[in-house]
PDB file of N, CA and C in Angstrom:
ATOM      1  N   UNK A   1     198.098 -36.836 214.811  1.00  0.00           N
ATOM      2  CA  UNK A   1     197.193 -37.470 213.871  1.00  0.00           C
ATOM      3  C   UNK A   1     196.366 -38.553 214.535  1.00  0.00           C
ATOM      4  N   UNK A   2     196.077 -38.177 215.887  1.00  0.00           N
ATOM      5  CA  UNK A   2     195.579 -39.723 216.728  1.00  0.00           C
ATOM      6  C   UNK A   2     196.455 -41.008 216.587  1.00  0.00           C
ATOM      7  N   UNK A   3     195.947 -42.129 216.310  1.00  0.00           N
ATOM      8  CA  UNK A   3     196.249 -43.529 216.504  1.00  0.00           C
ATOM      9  C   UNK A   3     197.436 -43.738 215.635  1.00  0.00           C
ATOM     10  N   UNK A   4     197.916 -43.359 214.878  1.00  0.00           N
ATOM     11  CA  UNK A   4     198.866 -43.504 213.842  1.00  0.00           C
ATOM     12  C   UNK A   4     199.483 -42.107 213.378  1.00  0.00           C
ATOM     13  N   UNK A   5     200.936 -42.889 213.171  1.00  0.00           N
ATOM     14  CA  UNK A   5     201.679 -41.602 213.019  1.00  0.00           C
ATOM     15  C   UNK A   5     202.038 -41.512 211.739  1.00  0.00           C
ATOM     16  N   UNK A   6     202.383 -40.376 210.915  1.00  0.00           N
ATOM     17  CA  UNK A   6     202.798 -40.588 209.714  1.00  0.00           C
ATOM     18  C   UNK A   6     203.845 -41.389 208.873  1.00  0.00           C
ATOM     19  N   UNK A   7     204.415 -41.862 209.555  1.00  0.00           N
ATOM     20  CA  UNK A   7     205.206 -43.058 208.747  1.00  0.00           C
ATOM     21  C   UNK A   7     204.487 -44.308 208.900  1.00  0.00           C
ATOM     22  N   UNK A   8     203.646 -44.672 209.472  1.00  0.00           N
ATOM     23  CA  UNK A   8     202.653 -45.657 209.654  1.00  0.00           C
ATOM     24  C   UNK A   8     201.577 -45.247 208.473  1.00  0.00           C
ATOM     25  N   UNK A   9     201.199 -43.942 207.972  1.00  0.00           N
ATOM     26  CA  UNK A   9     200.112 -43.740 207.115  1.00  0.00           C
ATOM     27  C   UNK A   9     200.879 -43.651 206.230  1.00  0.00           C
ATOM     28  N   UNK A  10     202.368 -43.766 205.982  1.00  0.00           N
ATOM     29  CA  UNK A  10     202.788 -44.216 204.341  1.00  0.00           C
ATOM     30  C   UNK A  10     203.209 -44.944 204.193  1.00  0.00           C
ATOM     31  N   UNK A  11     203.220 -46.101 205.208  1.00  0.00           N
ATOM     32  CA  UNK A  11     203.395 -47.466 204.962  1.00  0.00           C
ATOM     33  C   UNK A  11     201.686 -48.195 204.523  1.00  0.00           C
ATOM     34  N   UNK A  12     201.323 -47.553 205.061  1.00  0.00           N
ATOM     35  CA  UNK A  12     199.500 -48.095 204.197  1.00  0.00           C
ATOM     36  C   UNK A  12     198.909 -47.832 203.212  1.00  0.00           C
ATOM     37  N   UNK A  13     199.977 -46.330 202.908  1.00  0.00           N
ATOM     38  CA  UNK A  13     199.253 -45.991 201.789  1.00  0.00           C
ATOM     39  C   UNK A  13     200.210 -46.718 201.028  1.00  0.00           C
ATOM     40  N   UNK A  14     201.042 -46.915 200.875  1.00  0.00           N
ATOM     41  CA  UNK A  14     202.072 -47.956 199.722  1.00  0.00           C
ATOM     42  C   UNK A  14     201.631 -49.441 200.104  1.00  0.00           C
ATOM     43  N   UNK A  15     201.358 -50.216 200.951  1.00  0.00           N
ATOM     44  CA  UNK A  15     200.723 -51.368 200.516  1.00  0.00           C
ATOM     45  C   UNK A  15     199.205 -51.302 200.347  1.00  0.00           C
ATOM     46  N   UNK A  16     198.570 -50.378 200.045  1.00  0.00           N
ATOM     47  CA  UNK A  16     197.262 -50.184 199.137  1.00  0.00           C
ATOM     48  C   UNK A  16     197.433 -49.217 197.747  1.00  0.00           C
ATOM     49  N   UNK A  17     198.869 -49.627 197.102  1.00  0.00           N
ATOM     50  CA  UNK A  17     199.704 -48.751 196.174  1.00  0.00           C
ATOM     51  C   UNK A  17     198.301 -47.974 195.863  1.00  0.00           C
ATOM     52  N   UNK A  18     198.495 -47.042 196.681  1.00  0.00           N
ATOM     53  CA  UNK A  18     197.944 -45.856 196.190  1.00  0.00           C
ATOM     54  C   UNK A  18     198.596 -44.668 195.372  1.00  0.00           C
ATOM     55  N   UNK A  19     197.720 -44.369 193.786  1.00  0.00           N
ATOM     56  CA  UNK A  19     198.235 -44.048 193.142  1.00  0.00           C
ATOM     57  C   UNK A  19     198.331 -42.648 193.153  1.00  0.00           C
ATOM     58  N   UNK A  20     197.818 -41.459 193.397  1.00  0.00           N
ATOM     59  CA  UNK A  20     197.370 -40.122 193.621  1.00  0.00           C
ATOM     60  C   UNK A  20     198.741 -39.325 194.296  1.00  0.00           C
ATOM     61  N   UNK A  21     199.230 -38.398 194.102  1.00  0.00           N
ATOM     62  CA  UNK A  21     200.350 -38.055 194.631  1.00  0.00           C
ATOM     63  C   UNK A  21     199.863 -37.700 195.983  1.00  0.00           C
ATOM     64  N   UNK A  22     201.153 -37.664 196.862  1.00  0.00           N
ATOM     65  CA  UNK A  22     200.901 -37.469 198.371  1.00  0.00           C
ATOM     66  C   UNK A  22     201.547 -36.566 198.918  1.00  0.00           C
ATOM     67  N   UNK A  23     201.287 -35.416 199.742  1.00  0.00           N
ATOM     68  CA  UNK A  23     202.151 -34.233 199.998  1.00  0.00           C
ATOM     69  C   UNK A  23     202.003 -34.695 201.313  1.00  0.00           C
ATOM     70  N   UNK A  24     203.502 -34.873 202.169  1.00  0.00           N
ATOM     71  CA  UNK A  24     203.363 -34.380 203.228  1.00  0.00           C
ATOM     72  C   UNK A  24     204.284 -33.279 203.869  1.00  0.00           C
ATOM     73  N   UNK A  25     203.363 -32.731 204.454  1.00  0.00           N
ATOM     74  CA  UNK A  25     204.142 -31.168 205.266  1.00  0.00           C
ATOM     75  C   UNK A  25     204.273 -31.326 207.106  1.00  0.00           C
ATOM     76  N   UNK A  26     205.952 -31.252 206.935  1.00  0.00           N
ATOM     77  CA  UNK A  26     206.270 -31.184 208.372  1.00  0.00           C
ATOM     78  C   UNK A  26     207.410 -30.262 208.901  1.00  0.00           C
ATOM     79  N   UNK A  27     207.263 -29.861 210.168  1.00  0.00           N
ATOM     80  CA  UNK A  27     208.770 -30.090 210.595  1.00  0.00           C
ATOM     81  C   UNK A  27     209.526 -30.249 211.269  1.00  0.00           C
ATOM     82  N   UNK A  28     209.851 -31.667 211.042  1.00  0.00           N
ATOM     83  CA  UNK A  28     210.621 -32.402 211.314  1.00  0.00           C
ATOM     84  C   UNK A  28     211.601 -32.849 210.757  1.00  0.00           C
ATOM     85  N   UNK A  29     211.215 -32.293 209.103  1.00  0.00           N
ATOM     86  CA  UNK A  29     212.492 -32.299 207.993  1.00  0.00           C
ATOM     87  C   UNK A  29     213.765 -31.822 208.137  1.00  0.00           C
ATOM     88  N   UNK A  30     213.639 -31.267 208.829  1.00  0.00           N
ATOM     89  CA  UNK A  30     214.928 -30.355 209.356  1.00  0.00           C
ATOM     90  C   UNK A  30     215.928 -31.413 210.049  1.00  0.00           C
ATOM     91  N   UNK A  31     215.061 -32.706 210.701  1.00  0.00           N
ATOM     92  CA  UNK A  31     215.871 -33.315 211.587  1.00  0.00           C
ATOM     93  C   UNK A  31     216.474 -34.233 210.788  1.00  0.00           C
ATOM     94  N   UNK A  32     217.980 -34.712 211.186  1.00  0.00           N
ATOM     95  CA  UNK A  32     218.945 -35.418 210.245  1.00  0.00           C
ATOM     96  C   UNK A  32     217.786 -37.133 210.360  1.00  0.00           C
ATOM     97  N   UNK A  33     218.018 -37.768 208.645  1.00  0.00           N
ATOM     98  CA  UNK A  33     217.641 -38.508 208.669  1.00  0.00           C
ATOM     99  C   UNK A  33     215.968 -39.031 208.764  1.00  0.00           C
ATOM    100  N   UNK A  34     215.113 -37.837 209.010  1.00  0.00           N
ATOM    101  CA  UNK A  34     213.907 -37.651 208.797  1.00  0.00           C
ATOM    102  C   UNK A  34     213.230 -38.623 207.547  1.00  0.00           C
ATOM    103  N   UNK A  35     213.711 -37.196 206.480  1.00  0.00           N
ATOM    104  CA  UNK A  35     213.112 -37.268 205.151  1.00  0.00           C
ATOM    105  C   UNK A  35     213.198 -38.940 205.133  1.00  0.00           C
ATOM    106  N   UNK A  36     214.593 -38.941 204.693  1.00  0.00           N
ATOM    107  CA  UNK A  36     214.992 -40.410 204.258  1.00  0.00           C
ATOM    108  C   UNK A  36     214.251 -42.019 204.984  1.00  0.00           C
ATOM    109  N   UNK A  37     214.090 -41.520 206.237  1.00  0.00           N
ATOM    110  CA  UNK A  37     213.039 -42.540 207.149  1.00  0.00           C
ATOM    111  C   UNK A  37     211.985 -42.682 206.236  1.00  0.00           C
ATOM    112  N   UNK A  38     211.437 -41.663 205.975  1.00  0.00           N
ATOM    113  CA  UNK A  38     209.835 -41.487 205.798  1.00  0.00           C
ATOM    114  C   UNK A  38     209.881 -41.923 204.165  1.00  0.00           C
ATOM    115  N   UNK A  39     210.795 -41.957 203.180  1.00  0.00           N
ATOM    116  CA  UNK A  39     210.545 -42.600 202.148  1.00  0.00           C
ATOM    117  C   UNK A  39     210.938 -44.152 202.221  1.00  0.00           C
ATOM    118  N   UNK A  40     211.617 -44.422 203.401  1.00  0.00           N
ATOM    119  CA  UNK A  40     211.848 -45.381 203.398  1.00  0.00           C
ATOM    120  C   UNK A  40     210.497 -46.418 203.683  1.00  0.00           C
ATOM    121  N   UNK A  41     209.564 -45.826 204.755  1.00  0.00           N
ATOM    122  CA  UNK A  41     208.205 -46.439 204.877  1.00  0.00           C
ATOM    123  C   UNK A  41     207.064 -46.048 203.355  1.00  0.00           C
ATOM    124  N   UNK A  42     207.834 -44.893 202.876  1.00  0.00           N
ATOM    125  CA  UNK A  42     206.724 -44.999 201.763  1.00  0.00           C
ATOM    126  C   UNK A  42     206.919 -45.341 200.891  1.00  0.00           C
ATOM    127  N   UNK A  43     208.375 -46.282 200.426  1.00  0.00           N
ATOM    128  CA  UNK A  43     208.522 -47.252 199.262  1.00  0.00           C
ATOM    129  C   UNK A  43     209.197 -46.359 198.373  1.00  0.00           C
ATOM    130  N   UNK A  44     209.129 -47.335 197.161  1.00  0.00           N
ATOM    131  CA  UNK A  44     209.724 -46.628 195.786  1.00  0.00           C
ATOM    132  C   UNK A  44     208.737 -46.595 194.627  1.00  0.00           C
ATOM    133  N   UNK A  45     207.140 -46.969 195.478  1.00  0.00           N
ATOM    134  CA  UNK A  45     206.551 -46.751 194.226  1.00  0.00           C
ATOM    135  C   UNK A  45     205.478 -45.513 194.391  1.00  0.00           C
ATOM    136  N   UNK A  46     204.768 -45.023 195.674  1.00  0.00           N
ATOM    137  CA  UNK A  46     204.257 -44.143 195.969  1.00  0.00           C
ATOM    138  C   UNK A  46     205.023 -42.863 195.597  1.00  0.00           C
ATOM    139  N   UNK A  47     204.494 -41.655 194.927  1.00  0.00           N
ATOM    140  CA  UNK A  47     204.744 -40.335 195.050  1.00  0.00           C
ATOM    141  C   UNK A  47     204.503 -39.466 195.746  1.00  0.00           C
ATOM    142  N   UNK A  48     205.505 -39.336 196.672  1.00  0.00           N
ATOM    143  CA  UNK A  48     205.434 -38.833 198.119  1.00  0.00           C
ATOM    144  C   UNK A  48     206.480 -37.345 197.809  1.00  0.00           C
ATOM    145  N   UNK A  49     205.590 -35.529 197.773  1.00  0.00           N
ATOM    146  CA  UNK A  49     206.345 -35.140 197.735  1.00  0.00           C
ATOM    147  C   UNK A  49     206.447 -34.110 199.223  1.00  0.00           C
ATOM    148  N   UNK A  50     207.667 -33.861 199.367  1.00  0.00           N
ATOM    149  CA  UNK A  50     207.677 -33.606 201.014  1.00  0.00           C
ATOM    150  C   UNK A  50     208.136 -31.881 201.319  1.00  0.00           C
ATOM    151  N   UNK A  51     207.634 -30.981 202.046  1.00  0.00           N
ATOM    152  CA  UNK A  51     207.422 -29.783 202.167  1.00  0.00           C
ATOM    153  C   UNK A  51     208.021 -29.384 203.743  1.00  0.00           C
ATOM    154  N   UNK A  52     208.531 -28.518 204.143  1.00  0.00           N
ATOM    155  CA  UNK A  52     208.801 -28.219 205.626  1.00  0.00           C
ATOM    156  C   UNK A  52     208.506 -27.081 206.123  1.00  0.00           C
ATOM    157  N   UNK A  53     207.799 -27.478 206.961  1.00  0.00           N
ATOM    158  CA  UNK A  53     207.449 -25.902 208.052  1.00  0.00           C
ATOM    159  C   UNK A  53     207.948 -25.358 208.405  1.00  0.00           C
ATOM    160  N   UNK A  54     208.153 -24.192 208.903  1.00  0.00           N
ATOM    161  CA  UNK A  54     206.590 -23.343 208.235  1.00  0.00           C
ATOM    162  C   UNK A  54     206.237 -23.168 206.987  1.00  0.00           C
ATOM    163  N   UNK A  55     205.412 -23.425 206.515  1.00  0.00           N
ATOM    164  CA  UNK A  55     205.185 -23.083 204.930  1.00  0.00           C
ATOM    165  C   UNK A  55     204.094 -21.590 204.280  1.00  0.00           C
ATOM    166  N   UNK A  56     204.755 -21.022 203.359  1.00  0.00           N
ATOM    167  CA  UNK A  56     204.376 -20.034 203.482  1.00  0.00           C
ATOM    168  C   UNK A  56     203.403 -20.429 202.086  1.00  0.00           C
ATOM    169  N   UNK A  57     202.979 -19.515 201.546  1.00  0.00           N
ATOM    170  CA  UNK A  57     201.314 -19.457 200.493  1.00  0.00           C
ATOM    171  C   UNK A  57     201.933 -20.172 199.124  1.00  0.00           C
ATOM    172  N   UNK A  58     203.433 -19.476 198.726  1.00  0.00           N
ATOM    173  CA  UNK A  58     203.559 -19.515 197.400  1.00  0.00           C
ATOM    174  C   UNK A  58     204.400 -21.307 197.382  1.00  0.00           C
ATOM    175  N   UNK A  59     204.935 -21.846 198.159  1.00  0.00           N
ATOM    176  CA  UNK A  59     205.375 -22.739 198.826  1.00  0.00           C
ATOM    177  C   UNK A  59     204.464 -23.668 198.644  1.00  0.00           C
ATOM    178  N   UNK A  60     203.504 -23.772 199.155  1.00  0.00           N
ATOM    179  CA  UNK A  60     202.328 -24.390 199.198  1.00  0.00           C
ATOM    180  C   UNK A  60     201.226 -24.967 198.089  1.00  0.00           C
ATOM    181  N   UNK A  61     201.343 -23.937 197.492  1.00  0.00           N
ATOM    182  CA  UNK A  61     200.949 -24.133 195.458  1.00  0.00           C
ATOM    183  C   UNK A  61     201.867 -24.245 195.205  1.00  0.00           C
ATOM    184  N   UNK A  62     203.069 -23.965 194.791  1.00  0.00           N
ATOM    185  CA  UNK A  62     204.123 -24.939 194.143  1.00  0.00           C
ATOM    186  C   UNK A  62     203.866 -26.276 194.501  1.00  0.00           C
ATOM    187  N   UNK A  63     204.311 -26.511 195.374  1.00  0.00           N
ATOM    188  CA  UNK A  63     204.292 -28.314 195.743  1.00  0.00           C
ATOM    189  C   UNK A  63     203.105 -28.828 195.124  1.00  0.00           C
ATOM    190  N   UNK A  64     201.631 -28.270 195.125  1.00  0.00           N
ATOM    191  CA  UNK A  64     200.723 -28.996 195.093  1.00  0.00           C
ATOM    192  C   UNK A  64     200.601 -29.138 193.484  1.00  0.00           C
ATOM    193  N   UNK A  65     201.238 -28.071 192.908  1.00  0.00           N
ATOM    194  CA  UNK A  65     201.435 -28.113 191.555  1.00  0.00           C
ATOM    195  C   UNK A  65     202.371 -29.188 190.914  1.00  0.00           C
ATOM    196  N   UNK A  66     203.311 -29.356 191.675  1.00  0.00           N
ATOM    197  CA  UNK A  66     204.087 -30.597 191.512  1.00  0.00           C
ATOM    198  C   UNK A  66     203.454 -31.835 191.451  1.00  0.00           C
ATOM    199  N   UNK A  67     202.741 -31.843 192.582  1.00  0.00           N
ATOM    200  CA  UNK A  67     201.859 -33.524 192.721  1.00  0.00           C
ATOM    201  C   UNK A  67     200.949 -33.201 191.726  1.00  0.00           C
ATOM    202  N   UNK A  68     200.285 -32.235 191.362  1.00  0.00           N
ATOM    203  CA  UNK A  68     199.134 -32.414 190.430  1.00  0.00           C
ATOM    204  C   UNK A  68     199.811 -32.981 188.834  1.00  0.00           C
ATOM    205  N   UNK A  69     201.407 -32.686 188.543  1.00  0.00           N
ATOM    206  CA  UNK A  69     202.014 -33.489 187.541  1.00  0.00           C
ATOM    207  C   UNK A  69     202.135 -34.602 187.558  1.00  0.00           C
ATOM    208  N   UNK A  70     201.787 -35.392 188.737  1.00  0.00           N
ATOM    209  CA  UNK A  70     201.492 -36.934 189.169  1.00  0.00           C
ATOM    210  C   UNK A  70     200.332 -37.491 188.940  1.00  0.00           C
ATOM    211  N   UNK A  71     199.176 -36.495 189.122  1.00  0.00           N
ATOM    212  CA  UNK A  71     198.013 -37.336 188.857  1.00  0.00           C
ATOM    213  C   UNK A  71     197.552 -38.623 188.086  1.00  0.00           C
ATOM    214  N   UNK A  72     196.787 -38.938 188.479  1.00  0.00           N
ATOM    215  CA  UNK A  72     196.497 -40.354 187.310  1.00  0.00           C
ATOM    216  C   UNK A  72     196.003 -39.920 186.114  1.00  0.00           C
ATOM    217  N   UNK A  73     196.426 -40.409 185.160  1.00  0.00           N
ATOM    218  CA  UNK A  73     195.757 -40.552 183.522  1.00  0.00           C
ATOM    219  C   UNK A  73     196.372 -38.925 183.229  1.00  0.00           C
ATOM    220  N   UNK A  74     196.853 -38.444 183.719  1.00  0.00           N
ATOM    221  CA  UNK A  74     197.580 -37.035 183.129  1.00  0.00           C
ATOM    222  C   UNK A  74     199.138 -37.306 182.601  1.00  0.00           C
ATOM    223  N   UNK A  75     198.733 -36.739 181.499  1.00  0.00           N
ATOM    224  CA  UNK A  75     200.140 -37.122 180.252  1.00  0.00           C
ATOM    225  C   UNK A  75     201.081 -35.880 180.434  1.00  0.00           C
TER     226      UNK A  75
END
């Protein structure tokens, strides 16, 4: 991701409480203690939902269907 790595971009995006759900897809999930790092930089108030590679089509719309139940102003 160049200059910054992803636990650095969800530590910014939670102190600019950004409200919009956030998917991130890796894998590295696999590795013990990963996940749990990475919510740990992205707080308890960001909606961070997390996906692991390889990801296949139907995988991929699910999740995003998930965060889209996050959106703002959606009841």
């Amino acid at each position: 991701m160049g200059d910054i790595d992803g636990f650095k971009l969800l530590s910014l995006l939670a102190v600019a409480k950004m409200k919009f759900p956030i998917l991130v897809a890796s894998g590295s999930f696999a590795m013990p203690k990963f996940e749990s790092t990475a919510k740990k930089f992205a707080g308890p108030d960001l909606k961070v939902f997390y996906i692991t590679k390889p990801i296949t089509k139907e995988l991929f719309f699910c999740a995003l269907d998930r965060c889209a139940e996050f959106l703002p102003g959606k009841k």
